[in-house]
C-alpha atoms as a PDB file:
ATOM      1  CA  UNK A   1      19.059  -1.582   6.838  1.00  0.00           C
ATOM      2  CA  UNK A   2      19.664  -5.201   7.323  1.00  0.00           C
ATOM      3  CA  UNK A   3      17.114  -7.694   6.719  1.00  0.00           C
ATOM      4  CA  UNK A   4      16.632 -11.196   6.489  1.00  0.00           C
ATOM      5  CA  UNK A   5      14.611 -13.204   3.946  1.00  0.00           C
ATOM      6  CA  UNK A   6      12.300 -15.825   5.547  1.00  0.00           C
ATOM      7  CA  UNK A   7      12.293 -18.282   2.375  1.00  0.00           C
ATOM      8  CA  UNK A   8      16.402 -19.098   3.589  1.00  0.00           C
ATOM      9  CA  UNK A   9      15.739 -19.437   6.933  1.00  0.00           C
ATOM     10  CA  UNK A  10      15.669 -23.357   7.133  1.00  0.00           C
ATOM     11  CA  UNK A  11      17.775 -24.660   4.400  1.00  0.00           C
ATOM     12  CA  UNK A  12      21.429 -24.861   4.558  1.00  0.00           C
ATOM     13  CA  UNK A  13      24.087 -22.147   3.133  1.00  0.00           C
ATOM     14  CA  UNK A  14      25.554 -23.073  -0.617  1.00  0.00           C
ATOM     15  CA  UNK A  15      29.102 -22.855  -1.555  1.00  0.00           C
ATOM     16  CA  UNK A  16      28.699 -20.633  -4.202  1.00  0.00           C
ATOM     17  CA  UNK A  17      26.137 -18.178  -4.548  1.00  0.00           C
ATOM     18  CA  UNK A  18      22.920 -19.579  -6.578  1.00  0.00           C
ATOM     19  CA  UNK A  19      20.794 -18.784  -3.785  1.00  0.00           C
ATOM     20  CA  UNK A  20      21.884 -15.178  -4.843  1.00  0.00           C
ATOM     21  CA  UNK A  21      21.026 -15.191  -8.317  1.00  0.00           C
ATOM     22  CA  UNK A  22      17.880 -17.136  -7.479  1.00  0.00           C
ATOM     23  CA  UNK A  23      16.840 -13.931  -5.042  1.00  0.00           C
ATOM     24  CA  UNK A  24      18.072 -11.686  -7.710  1.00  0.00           C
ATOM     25  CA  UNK A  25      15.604 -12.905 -10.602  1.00  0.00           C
ATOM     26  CA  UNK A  26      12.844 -13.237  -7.980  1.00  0.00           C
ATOM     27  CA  UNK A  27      13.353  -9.495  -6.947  1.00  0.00           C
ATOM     28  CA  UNK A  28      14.347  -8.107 -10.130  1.00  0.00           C
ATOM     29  CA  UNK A  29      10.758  -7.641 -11.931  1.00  0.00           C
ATOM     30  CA  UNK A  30       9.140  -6.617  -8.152  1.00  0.00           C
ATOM     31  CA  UNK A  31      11.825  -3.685  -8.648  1.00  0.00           C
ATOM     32  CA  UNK A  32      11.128  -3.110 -12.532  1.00  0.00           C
ATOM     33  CA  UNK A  33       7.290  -2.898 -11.457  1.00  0.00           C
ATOM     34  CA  UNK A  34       7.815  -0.428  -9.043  1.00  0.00           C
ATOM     35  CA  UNK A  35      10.945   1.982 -10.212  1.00  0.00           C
ATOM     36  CA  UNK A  36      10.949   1.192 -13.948  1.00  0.00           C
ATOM     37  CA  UNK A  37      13.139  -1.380 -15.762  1.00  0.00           C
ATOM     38  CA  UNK A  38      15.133   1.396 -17.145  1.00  0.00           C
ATOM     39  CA  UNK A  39      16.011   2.214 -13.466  1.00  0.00           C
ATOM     40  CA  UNK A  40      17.063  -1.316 -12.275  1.00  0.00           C
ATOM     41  CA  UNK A  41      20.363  -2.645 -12.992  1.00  0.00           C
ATOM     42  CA  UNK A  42      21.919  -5.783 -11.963  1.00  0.00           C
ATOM     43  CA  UNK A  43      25.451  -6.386 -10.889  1.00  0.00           C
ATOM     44  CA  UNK A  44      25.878  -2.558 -11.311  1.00  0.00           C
ATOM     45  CA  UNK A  45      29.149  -1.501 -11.410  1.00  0.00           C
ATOM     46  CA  UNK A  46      29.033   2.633 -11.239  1.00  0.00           C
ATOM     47  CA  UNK A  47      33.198   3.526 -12.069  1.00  0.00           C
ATOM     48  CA  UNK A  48      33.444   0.542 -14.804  1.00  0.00           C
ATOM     49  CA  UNK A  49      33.189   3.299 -17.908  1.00  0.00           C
ATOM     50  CA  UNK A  50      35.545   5.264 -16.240  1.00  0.00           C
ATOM     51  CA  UNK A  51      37.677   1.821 -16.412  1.00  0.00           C
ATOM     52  CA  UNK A  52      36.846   0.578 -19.342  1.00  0.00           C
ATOM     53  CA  UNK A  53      38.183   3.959 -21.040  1.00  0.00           C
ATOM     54  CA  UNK A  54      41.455   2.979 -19.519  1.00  0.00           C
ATOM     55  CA  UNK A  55      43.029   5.996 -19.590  1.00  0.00           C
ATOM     56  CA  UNK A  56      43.677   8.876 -16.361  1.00  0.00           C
ATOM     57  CA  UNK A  57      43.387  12.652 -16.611  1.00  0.00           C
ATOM     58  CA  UNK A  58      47.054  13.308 -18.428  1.00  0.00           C
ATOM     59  CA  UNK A  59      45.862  10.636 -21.121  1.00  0.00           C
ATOM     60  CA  UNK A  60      47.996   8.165 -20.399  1.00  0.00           C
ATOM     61  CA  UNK A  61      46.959   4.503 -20.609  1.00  0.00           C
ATOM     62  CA  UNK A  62      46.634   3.184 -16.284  1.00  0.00           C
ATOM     63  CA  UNK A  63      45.928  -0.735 -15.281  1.00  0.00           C
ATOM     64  CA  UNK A  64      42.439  -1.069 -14.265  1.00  0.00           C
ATOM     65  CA  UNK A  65      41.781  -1.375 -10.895  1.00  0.00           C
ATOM     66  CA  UNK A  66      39.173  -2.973  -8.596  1.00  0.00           C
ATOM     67  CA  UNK A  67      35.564  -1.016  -9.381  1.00  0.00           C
ATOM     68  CA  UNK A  68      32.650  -1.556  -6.458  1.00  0.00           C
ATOM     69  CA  UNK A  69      29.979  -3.671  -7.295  1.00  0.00           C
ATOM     70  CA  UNK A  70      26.483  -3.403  -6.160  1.00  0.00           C
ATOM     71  CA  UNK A  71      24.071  -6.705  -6.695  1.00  0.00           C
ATOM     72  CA  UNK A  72      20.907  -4.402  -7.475  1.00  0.00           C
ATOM     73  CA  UNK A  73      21.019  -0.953  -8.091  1.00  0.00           C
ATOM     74  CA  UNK A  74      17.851   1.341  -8.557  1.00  0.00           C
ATOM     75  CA  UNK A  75      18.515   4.355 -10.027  1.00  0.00           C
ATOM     76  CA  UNK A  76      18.542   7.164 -11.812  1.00  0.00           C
ATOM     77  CA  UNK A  77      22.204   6.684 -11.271  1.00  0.00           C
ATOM     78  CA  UNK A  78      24.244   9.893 -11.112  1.00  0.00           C
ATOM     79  CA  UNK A  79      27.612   8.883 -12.520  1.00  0.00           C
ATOM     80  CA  UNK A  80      28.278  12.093 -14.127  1.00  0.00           C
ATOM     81  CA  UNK A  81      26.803  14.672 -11.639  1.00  0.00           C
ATOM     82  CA  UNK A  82      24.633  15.109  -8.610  1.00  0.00           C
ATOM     83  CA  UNK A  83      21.122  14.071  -8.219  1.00  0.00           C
ATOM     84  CA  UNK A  84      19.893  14.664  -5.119  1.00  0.00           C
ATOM     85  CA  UNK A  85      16.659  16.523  -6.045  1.00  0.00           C
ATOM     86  CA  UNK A  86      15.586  13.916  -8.136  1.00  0.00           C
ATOM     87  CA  UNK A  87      16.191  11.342  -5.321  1.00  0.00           C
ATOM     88  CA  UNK A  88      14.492  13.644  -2.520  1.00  0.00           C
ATOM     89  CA  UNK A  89      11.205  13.667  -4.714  1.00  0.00           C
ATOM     90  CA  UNK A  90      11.806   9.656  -5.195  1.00  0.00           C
ATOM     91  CA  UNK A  91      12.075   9.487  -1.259  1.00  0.00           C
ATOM     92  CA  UNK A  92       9.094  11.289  -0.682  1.00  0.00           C
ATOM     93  CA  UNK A  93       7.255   9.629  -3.328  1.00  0.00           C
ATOM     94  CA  UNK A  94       8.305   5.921  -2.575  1.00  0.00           C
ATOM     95  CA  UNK A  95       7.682   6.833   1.624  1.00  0.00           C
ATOM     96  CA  UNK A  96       5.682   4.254   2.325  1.00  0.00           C
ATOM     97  CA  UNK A  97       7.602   1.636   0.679  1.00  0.00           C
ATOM     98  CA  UNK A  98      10.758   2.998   2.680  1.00  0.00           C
ATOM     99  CA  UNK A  99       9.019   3.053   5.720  1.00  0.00           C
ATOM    100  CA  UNK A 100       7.858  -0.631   5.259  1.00  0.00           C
ATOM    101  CA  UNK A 101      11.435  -1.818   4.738  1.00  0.00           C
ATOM    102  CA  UNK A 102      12.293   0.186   7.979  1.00  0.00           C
ATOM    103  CA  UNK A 103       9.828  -1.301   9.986  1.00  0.00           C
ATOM    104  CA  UNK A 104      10.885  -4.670   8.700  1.00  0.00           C
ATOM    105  CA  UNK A 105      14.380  -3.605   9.490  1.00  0.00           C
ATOM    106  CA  UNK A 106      13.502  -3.158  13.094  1.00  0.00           C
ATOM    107  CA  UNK A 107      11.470  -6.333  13.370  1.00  0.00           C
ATOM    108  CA  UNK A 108      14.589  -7.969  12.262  1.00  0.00           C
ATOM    109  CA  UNK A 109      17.233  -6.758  14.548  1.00  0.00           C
ATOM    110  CA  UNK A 110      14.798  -7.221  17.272  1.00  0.00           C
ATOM    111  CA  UNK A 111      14.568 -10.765  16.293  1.00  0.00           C
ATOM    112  CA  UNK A 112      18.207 -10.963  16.796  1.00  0.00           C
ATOM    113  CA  UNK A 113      17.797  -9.448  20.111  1.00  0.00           C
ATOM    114  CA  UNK A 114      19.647  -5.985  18.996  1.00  0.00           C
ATOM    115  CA  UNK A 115      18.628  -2.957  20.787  1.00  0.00           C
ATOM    116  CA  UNK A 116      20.515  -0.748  17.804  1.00  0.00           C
ATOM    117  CA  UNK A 117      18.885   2.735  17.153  1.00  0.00           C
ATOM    118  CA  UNK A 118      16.754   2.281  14.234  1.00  0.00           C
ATOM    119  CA  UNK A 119      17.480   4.535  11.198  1.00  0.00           C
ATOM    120  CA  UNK A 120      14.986   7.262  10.208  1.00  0.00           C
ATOM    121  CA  UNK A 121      14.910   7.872   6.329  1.00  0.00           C
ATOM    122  CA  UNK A 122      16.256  11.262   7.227  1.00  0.00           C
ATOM    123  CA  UNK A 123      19.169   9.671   8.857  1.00  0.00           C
ATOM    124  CA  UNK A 124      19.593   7.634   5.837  1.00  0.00           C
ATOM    125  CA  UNK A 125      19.493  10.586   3.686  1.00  0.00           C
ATOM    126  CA  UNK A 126      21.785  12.538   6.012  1.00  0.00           C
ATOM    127  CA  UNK A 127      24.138   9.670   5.860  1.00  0.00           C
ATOM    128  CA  UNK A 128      25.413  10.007   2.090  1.00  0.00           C
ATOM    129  CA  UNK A 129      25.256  14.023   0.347  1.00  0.00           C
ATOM    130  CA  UNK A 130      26.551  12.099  -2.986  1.00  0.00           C
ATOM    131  CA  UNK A 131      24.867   9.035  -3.663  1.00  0.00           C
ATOM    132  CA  UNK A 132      25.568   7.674  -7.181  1.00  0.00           C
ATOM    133  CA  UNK A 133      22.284   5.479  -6.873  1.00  0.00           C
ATOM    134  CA  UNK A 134      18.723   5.773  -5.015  1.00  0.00           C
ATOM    135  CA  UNK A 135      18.910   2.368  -3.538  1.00  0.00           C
ATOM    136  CA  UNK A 136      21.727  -0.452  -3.374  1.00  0.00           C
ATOM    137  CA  UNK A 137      20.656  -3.582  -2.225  1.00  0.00           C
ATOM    138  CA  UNK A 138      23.942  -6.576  -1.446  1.00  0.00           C
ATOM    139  CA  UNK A 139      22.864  -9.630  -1.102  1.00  0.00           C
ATOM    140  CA  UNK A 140      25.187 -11.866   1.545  1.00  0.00           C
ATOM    141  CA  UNK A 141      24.846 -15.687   1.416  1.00  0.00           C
ATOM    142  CA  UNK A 142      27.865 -17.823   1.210  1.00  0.00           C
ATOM    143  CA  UNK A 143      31.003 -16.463   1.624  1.00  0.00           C
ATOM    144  CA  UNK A 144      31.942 -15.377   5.706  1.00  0.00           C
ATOM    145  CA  UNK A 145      35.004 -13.666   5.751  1.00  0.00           C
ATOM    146  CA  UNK A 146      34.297 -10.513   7.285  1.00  0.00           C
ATOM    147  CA  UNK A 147      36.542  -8.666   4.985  1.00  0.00           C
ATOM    148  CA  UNK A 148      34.149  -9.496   2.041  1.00  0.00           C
ATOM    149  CA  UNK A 149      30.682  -8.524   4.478  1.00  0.00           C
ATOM    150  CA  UNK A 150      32.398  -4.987   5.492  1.00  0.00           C
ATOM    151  CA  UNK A 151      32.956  -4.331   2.023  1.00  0.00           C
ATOM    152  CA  UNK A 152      29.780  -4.598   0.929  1.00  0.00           C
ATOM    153  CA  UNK A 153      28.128  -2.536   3.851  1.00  0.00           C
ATOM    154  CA  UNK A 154      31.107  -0.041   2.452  1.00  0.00           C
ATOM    155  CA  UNK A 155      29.816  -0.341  -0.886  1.00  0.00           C
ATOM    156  CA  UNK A 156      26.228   0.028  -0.257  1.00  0.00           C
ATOM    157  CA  UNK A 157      26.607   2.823   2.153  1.00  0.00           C
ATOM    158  CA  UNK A 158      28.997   5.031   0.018  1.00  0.00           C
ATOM    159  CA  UNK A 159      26.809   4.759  -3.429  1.00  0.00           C
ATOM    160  CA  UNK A 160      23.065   4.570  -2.282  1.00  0.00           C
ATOM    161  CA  UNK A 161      21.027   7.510  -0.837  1.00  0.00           C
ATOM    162  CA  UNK A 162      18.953   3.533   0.790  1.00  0.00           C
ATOM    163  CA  UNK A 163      21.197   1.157   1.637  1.00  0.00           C
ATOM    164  CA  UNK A 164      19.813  -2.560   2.180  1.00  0.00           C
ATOM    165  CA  UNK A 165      21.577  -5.343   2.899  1.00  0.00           C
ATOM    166  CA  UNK A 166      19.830  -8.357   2.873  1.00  0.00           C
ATOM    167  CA  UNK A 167      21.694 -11.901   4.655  1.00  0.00           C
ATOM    168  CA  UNK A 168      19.742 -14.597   2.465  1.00  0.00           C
ATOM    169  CA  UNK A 169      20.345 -16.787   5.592  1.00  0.00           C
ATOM    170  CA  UNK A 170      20.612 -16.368   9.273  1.00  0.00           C
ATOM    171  CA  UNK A 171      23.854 -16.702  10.140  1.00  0.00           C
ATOM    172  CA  UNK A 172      24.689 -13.949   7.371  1.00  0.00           C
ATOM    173  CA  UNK A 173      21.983 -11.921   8.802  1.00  0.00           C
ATOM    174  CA  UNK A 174      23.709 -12.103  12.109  1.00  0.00           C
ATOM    175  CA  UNK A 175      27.376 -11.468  10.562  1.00  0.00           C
ATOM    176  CA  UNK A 176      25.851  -8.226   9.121  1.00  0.00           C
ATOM    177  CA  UNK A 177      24.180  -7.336  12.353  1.00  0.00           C
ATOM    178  CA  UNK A 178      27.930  -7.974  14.432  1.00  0.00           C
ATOM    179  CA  UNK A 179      29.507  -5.540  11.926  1.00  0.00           C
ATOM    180  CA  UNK A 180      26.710  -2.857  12.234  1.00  0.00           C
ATOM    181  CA  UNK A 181      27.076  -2.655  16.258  1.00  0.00           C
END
């Protein structure tokens, strides 16, 4: 789901990313309200005990290599096994929520004039059978090369059962949109 925040719309992009730490602290206690601090993780990065540990399956010591990062994770996060019980009942019982971020999805590429299909949360769900979180939410702002936008759809899609991406300004929003059609 792609989706734009209206509080970016008129001011002009950074060179770093503040604007994405600002949107993280503002949307970090909405998320521990509604899923549970214990459940909310920032800058989440799902393989980095496996990394930390250093070590491969013969025990012998490996260079660590690049580990996916998500910006906001909501969990429980199934790093050692599969949860997808748990996250149908969390799908079911967080439907309305879902269904508002769809809808605001599809007010969103329609703004952009997109005639995309719009997901249903059972395409969603259909999309991943081993999500490692319930949602992953990346957060694109400054940086535009594509490389860096496709791997964060890539990231979001592979670990979340929900995927959001959110462009914190419009021209992101429309980079996001190119790659999705």
């Amino acid at each position: 789901m792609i989706h734009e925040d209206p509080r970016w719309r008129h001011r002009s992009p950074p060179f770093s990313s503040p604007r994405t730490r600002e949107f993280e602290k503002a949307i970090e206690p909405l998320l521990n309200h509604v899923f549970g601090e214990h459940y909310v993780k920032m800058q989440w990065h799902p393989m980095l005990e496996e990394e930390r540990r250093g070590w491969d399956l013969h025990g012998a010591v490996r260079q660590i290599t690049y580990t996916p990062a998500v910006d906001i994770a909501v969990g429980p996060f199934a790093t050692h096994g599969v949860l997808t019980q748990v996250y149908d009942q969390m799908e079911r019982e967080y439907a309305p929520l879902l269904h508002r971020l769809l809808s605001a999805h599809h007010e969103n590429i329609t703004a952009f004039g997109s005639r995309f299909h719009e997901p249903t949360l059972r395409d969603l769900r259909d999309a991943n059978h081993n999500p490692r979180c319930f949602l992953a939410i990346e957060l694109e702002n400054g940086i535009t090369d594509p490389k860096h936008h496709l791997g964060s759809v890539v990231n979001a899609v592979a670990l979340a059962r929900i995927p959001v991406l959110v462009g914190l300004n419009r021209k992101r929003s429309a980079s996001l949109l190119r790659l999705r059609e």
